[in-house]
Protein backbone atom coordinates (compact mmCIF):
# COMPACT_ATOMS: atom_id res chain seq x y z
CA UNK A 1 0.00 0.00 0.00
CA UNK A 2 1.38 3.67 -0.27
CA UNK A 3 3.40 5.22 2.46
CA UNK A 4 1.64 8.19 2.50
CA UNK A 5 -0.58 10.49 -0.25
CA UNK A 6 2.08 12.33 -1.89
CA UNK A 7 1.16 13.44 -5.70
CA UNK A 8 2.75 10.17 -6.43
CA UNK A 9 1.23 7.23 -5.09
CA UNK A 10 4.47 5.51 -3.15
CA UNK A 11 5.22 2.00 -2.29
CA UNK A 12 8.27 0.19 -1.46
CA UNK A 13 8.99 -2.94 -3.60
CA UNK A 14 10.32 -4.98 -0.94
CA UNK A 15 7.02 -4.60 0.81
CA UNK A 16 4.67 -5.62 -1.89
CA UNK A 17 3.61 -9.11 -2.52
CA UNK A 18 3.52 -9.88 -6.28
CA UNK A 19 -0.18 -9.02 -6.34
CA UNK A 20 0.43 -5.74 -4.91
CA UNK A 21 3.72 -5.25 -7.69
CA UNK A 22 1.57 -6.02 -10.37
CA UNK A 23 -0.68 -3.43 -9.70
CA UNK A 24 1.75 -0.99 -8.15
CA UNK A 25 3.20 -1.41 -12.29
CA UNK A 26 -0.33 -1.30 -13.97
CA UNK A 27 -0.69 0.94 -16.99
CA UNK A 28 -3.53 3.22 -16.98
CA UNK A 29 -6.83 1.07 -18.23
CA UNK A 30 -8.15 1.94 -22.04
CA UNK A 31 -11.42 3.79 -20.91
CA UNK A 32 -14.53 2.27 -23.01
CA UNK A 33 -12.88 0.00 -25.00
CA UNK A 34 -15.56 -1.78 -26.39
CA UNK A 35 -17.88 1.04 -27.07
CA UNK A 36 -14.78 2.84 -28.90
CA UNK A 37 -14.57 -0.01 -30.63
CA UNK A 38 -17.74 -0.06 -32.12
CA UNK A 39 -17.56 3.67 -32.84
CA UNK A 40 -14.29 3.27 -34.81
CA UNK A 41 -15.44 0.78 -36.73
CA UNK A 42 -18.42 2.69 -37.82
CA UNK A 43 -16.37 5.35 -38.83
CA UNK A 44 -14.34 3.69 -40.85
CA UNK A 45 -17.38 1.94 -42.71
CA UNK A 46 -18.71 5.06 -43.45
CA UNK A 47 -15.28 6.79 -45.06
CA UNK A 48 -14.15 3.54 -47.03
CA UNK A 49 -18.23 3.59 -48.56
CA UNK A 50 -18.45 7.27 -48.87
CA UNK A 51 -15.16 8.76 -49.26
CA UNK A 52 -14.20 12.41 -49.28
CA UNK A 53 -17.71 13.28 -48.32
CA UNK A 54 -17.51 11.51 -45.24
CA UNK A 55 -14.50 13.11 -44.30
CA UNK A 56 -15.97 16.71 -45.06
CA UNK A 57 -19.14 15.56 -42.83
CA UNK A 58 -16.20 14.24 -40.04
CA UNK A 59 -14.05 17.19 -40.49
CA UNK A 60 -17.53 19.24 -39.71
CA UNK A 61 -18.07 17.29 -36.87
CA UNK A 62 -15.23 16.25 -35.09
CA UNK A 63 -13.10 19.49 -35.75
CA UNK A 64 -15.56 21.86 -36.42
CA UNK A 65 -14.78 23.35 -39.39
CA UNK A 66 -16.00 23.08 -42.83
CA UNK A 67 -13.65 22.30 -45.75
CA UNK A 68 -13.85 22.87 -49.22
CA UNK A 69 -11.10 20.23 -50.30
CA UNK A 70 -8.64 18.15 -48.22
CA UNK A 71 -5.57 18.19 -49.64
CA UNK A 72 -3.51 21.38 -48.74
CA UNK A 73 -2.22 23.49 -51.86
CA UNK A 74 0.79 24.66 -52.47
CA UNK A 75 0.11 28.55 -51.21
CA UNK A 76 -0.40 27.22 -47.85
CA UNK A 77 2.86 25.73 -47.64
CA UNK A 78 4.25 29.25 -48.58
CA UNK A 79 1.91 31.36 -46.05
CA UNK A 80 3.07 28.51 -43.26
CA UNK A 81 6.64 28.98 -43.59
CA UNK A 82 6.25 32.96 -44.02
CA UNK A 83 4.60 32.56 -40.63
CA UNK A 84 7.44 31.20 -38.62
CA UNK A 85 10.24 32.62 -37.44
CA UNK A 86 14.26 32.27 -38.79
CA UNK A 87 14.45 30.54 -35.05
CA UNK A 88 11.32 28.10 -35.43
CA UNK A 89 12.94 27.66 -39.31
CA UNK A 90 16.11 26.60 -38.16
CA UNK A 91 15.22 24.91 -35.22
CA UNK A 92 13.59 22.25 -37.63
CA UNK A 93 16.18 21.93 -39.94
CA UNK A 94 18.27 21.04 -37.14
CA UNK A 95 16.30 18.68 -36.52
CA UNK A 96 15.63 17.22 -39.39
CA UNK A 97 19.50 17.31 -39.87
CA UNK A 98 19.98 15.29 -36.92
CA UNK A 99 17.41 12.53 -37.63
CA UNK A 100 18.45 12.17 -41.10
CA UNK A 101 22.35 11.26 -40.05
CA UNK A 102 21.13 9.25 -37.48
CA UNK A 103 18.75 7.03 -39.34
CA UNK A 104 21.40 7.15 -42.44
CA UNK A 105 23.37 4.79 -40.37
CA UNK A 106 20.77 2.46 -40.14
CA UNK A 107 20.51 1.74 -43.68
CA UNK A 108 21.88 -1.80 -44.18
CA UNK A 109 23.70 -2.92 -47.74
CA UNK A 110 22.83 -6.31 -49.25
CA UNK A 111 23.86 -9.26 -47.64
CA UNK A 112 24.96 -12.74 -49.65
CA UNK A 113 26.28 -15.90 -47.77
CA UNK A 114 27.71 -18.97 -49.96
CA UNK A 115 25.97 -21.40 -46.87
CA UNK A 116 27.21 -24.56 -49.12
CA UNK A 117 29.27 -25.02 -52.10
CA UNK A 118 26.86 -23.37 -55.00
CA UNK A 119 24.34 -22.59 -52.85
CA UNK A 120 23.74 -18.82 -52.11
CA UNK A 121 21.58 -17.44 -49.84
CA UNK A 122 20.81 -13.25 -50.32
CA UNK A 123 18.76 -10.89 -47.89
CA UNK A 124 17.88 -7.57 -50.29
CA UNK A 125 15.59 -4.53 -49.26
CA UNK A 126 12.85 -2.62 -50.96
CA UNK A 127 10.93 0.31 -49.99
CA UNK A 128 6.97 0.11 -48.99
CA UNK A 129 5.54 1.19 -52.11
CA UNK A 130 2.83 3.80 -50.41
CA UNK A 131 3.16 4.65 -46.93
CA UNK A 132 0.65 7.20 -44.46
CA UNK A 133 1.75 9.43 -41.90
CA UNK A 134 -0.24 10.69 -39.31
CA UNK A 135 0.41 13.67 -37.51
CA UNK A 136 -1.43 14.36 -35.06
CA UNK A 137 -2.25 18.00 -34.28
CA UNK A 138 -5.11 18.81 -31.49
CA UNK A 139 -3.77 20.80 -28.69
CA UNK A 140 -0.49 20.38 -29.32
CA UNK A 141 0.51 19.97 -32.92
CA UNK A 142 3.33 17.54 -33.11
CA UNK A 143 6.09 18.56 -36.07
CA UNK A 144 8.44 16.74 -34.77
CA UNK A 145 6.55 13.63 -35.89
CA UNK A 146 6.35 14.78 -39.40
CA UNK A 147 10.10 14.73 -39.05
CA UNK A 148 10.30 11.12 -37.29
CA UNK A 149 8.08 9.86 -39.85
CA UNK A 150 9.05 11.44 -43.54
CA UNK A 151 12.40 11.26 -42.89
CA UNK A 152 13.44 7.70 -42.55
CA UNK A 153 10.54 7.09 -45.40
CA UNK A 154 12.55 9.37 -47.58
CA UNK A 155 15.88 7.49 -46.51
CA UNK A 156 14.07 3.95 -47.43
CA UNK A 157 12.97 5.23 -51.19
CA UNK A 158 9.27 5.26 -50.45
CA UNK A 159 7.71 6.47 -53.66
CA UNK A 160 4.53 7.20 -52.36
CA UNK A 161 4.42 9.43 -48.70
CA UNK A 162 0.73 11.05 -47.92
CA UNK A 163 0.53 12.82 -44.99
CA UNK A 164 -2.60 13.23 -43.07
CA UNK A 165 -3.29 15.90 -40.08
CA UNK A 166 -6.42 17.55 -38.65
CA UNK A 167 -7.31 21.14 -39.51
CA UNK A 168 -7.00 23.61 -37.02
CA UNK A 169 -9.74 25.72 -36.51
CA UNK A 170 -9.28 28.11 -39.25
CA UNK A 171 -9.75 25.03 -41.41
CA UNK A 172 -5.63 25.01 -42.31
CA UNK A 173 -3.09 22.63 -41.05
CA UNK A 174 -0.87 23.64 -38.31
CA UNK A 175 1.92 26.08 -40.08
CA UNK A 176 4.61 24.57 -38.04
CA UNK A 177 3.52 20.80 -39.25
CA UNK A 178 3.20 22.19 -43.16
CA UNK A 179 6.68 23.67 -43.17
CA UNK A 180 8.29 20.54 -41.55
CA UNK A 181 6.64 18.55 -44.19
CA UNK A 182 8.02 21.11 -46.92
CA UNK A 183 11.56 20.34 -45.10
CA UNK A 184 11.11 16.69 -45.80
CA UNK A 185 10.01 16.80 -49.01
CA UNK A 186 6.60 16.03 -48.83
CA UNK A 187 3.72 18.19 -50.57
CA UNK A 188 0.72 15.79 -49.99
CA UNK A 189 -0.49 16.94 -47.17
CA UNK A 190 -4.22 16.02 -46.56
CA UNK A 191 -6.54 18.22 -43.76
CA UNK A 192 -7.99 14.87 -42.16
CA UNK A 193 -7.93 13.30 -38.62
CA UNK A 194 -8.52 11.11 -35.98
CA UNK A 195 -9.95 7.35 -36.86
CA UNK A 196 -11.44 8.62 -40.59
CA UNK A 197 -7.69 10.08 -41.70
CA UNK A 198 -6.60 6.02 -40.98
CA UNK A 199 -9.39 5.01 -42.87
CA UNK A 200 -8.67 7.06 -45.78
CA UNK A 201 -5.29 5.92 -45.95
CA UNK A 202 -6.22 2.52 -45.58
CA UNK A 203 -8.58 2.08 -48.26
CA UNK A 204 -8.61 5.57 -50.26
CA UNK A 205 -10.85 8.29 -51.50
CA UNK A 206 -11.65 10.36 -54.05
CA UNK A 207 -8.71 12.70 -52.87
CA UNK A 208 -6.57 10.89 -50.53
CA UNK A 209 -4.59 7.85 -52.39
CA UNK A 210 -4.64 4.52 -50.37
CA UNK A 211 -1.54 3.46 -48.80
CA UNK A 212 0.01 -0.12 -47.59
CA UNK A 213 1.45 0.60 -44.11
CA UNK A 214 0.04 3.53 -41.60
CA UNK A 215 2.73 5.41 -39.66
CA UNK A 216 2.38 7.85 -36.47
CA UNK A 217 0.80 8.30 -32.85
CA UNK A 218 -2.65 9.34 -32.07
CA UNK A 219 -5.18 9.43 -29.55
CA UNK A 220 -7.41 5.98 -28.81
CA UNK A 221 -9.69 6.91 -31.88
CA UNK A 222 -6.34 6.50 -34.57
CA UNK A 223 -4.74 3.75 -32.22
CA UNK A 224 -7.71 2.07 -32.31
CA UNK A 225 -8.30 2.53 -35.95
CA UNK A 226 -4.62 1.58 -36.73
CA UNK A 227 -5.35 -1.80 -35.33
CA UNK A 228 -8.85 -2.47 -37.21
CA UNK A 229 -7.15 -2.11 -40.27
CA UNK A 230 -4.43 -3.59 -40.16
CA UNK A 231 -6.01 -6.53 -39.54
CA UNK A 232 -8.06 -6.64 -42.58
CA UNK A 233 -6.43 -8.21 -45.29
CA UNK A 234 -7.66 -4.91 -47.90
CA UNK A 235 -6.47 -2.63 -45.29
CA UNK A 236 -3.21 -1.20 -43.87
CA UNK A 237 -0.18 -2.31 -42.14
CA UNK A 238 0.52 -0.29 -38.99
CA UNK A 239 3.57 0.79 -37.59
CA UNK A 240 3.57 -0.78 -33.83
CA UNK A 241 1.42 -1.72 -31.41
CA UNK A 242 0.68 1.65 -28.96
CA UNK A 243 -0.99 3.10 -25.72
CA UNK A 244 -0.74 5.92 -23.57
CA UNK A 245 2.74 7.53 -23.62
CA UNK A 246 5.04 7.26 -20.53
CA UNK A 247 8.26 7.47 -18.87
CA UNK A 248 10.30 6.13 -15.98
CA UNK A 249 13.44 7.56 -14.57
CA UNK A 250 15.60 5.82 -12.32
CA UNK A 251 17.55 8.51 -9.98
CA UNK A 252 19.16 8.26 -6.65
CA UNK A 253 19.74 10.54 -4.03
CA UNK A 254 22.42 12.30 -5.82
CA UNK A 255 20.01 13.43 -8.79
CA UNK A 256 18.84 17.08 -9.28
CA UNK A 257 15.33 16.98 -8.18
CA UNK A 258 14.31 19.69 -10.15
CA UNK A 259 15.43 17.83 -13.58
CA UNK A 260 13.52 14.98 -12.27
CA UNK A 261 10.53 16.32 -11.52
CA UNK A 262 10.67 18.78 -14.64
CA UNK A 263 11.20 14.93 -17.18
CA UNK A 264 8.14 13.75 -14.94
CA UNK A 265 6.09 16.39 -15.88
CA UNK A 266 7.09 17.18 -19.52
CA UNK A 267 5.50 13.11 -19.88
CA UNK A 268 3.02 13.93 -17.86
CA UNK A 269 1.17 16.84 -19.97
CA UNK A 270 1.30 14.13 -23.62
CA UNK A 271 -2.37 13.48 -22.12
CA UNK A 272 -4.55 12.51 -18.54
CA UNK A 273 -3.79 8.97 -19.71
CA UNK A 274 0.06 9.64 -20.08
CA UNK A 275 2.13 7.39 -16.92
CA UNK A 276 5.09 8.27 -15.02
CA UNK A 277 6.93 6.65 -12.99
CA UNK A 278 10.08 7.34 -10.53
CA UNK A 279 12.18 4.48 -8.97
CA UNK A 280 14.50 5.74 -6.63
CA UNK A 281 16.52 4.31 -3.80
CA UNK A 282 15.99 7.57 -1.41
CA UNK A 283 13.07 8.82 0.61
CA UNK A 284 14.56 11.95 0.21
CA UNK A 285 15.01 12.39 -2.97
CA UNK A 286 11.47 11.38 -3.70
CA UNK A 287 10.36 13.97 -1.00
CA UNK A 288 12.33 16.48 -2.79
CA UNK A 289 10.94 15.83 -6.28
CA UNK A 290 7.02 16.16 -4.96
CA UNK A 291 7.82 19.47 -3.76
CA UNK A 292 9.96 20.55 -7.52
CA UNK A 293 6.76 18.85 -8.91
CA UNK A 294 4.59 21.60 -6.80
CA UNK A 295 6.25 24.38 -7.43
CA UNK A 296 6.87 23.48 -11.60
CA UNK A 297 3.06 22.92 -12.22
CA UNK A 298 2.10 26.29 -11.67
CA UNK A 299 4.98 26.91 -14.30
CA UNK A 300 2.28 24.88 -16.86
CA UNK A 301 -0.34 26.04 -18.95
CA UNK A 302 -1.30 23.04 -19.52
CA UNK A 303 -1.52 21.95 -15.43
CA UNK A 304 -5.35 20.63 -15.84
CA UNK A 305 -3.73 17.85 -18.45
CA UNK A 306 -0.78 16.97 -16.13
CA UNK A 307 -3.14 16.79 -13.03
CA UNK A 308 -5.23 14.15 -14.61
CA UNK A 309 -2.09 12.32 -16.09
CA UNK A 310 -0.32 12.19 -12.56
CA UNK A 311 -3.03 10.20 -10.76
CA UNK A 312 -1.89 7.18 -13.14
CA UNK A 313 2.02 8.18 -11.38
CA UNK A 314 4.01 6.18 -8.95
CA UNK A 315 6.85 6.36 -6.98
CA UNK A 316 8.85 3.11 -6.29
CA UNK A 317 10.87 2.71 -3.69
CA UNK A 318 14.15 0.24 -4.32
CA UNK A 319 16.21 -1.49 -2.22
CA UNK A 320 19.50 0.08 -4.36
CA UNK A 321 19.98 0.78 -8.13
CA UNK A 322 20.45 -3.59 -9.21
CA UNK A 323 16.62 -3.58 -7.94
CA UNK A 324 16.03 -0.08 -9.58
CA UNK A 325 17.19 -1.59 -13.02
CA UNK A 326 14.93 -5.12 -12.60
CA UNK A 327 11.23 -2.99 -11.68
CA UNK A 328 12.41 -0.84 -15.14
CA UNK A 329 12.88 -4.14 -17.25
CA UNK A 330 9.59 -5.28 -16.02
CA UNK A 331 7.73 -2.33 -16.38
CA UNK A 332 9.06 -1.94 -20.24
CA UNK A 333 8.79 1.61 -20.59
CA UNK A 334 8.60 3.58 -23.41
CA UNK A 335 11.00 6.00 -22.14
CA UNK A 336 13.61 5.43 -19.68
CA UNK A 337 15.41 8.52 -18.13
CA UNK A 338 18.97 7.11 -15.88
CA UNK A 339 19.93 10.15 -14.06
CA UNK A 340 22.71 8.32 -11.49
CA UNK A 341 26.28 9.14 -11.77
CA UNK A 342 28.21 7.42 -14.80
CA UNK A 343 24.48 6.80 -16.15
CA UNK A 344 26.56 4.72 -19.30
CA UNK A 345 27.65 2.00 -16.82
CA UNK A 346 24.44 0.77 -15.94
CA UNK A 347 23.37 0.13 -20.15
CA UNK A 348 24.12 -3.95 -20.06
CA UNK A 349 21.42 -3.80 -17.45
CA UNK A 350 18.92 -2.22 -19.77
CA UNK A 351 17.04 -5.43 -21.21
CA UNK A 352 13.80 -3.51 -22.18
CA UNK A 353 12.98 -0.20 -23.29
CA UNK A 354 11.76 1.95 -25.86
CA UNK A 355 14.33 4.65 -26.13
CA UNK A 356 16.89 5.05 -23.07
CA UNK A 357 17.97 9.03 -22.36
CA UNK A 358 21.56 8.59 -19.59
CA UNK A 359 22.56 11.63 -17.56
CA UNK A 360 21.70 14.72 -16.09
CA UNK A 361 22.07 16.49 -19.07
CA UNK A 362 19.90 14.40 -21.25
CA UNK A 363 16.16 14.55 -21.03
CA UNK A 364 13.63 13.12 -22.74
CA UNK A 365 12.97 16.30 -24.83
CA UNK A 366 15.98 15.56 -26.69
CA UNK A 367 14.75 12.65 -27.94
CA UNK A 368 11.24 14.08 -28.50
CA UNK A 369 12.42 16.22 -31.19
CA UNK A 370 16.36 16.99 -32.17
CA UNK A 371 18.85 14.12 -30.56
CA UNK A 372 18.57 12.16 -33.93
CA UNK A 373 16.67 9.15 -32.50
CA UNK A 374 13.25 8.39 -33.07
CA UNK A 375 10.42 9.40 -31.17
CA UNK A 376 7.79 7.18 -32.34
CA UNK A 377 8.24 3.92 -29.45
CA UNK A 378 6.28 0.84 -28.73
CA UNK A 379 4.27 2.03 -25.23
CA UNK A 380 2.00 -0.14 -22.76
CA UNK A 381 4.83 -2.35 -22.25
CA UNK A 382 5.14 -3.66 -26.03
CA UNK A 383 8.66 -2.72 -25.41
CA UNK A 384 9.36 -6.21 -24.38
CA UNK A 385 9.31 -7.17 -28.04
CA UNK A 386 9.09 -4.09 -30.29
CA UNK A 387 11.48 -1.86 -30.75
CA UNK A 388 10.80 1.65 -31.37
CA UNK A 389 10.74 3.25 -35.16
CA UNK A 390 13.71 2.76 -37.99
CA UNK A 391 14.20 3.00 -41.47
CA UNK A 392 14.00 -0.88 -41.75
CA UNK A 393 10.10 -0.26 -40.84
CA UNK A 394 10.00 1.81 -44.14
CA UNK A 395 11.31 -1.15 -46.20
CA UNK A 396 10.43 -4.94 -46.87
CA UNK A 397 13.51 -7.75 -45.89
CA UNK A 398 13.88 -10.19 -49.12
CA UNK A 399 14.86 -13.12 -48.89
CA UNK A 400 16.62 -14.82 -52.11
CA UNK A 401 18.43 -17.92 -52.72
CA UNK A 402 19.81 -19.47 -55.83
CA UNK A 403 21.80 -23.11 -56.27
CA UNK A 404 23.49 -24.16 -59.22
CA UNK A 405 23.76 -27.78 -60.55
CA UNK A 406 26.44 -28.88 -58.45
CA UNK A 407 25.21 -27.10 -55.55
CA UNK A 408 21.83 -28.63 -55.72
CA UNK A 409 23.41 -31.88 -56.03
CA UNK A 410 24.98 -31.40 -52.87
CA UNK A 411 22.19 -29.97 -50.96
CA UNK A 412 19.24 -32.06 -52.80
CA UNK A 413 19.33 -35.08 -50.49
CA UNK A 414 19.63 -32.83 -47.50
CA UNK A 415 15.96 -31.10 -48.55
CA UNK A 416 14.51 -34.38 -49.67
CA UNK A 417 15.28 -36.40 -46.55
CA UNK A 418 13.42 -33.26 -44.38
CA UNK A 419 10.87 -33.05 -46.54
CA UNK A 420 9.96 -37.01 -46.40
CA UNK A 421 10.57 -36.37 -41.87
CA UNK A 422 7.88 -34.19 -42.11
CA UNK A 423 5.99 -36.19 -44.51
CA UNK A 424 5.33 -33.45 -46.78
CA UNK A 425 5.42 -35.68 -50.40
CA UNK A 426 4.99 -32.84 -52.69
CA UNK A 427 8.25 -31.39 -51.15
CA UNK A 428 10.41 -34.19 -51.21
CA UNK A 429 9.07 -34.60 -55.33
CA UNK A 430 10.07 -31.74 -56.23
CA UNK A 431 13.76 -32.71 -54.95
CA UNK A 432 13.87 -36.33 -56.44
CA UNK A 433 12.55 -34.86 -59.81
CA UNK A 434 15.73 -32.42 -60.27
CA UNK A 435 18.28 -35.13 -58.71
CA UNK A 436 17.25 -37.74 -61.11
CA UNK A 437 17.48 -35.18 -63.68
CA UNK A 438 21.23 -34.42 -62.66
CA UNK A 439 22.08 -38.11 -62.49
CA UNK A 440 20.79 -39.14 -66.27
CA UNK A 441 22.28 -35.56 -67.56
CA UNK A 442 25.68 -37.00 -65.93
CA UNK A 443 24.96 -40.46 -67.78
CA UNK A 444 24.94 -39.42 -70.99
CA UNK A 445 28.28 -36.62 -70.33
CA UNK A 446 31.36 -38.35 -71.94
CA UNK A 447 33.36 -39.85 -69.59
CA UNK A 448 37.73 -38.73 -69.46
CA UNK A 449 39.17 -40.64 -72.38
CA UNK A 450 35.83 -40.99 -74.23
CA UNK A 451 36.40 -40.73 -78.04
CA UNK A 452 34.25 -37.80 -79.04
């Protein structure tokens, strides 16, 4: 049970029986999940059979505007940039500097393996034909995403990048979110949102080209969306499984509780679903950060948000850091903050997470828009088996192998014998076939000292 009734619910871990850690680590419940469900699914009925008037009726609705075409022309694009200033302009090139070198890197060359004498085995890449980006763009208009998104598509060769965002309420997209799409090369922007912009993208309108893979957070509405599609076979792919945002930080008593409390919060205020989550080794320390926490939300317009969000927050109290390290690889977070001295050390204890930030000097903001790295991570513990967003999610893995005659004849028997183990006849054929083949086209070969 908690200590006390700090902003942070508290417990110590040694205390808790695995009941109580297993709900002392429970993510925030989806809220009406199966009447969402429903809802989504109607929406996206009504878009694929009706098209770009159901988005105009949606748009209406849902946004409260009304739009006399979707996709954003090229003047806007202009006005947006003209709108920011040379600060704003160069703060996302920066960016988009940084994410482009780091997801360069990633880019793998062709690999080919001889496995057996004339047998050869290649893995080759090519880009997803049509991918969708969303960008999400409500209360806080993400551009940063449109960066995490169209750049490593660009880097993969994508041919086909549509980008979908809501309108704001003078029925443009966000200026910010147009000119980082402009950066990235990317002039098919579409004003559409929410569960009917996945939709769209999914299976196409009149205006808005249908894509094979879905890219980008969102709300319940899009996750939820995201999902129904991708599992029908004429739908889309999606990127990674995703819930609520959230971070953990591990800190002991040596950490700056003011840095602490300020990476709690910035989490906090994604959403009143968001989670955070401090495991610490010190009472005092976690004393120290309620009170930083106290005196930084009335720093926050957006305090209302962060309010909501921190009644999902914990505070976890650990016998020392080797304990810290184990509650963080069982939580699986999607962001995990280190702020102990010689943060680095403690990496090959790291097992699960969706993007790791080490040091004082390193918070999660970095990460959010300019380190390089990708913001777009698997959340609600996914990070046990997904990893967060790379250019190799842009791209499809080929497999290709290719034996010559004297390499089959080698490897034949090997194939035919596992193909009879398993009983599969039709395999082991096709084998037999092509040896017995080999064996009467090495009959009638003259033999050495055959007159020709």
């Amino acid at each position: 049970m908690p200590e006390n009734d700090p902003i942070l619910r508290r417990y110590r871990w040694a205390e808790l029986d695995e009941p109580g850690r297993a709900a002392a680590l429970a993510r925030p419940e989806a809220a009406r999940r199966d009447a969402l469900a429903d809802e989504v699914a109607a929406i996206i009925a009504e878009t694929r059979r009706d098209g770009d008037k159901a988005l105009l009726k949606f748009a209406a609705r849902f946004d409260g505007v009304a739009l006399d075409a979707l996709r954003v022309p090229p003047a806007d694009f202009d006005a947006a940039e003209a709108s920011l200033d040379d600060t704003q302009r160069g703060a996302l090139r920066i960016a988009i500097d940084n994410v482009r070198a780091f997801h360069a890197a990633q880019l793998m060359p062709p690999i080919e393996v001889e496995t057996m004498p004339g047998v050869v085995c290649r893995r080759i890449t090519r880009p997803i034909r049509a991918v969708g980006l969303y960008v999400p763009a409500g209360s806080a208009p993400l551009p940063s995403t449109v960066i995490m998104l169209a750049v490593p598509a660009a880097l993969a060769g994508c041919p086909r990048r549509v980008l979908c965002t809501p309108p704001q309420e003078d029925g443009r997209a966000d200026p910010a979110v147009l000119t980082a799409a402009r950066y990235c090369g990317i002039d098919a922007v579409y004003l559409a949102g929410g569960a009917q912009a996945v939709a769209a993208m999914a299976y196409g309108t009149e205006s808005i080209p249908s894509v094979d893979k879905i890219f980008g957070p969102g709300n319940a509405w899009v996750t939820e969306a995201k999902m129904q599609v991708s599992r029908d076979p004429d739908g889309a792919a999606l990127d990674l499984p995703a819930g609520p945002s959230e971070v953990l930080v591990i800190a002991d008593e040596r950490a700056a509780p003011g840095f602490v409390a300020a990476d709690l919060l910035s989490q906090a205020e994604h959403g009143p679903d968001s989670q955070v989550v401090l495991v610490t080794t010190s009472v005092a320390l976690a004393d120290a950060v309620e009170a930083a926490i106290e005196n930084q939300l009335a720093l926050l317009p957006r305090n209302a948000v962060v309010l909501e969000a921190l009644k999902h927050g914990r505070t976890l109290l650990a016998a020392d850091l080797e304990e810290a390290f184990a509650i963080s690889n069982r939580y699986a977070p999607e962001h995990l903050i280190v702020q102990v001295p010689e943060a680095e050390s403690w990496l090959p204890q790291i097992e699960t997470a969706g993007s790791v930030f080490l040091g004082d000097w390193t918070p999660e903001s970095l990460g959010d828009y300019c380190s390089g790295t990708n913001h777009v991570l698997p959340t609600y513990g996914y990070a046990r088996a997904w990893s967060g967003l790379s250019v190799a999610d842009f791209q499809l893995a080929i497999s290709v192998q290719q034996a010559s005659p004297a390499g089959f004849r080698l490897i034949g028997p090997t194939a035919r014998t596992l193909a009879e183990m398993e009983r599969l006849d039709a395999h082991a054929l096709a084998v037999k076939l092509r040896l017995k083949a080999l064996a009467l086209h090495a009959a009638d070969e003259p033999g050495p000292g055959t007159r020709q």
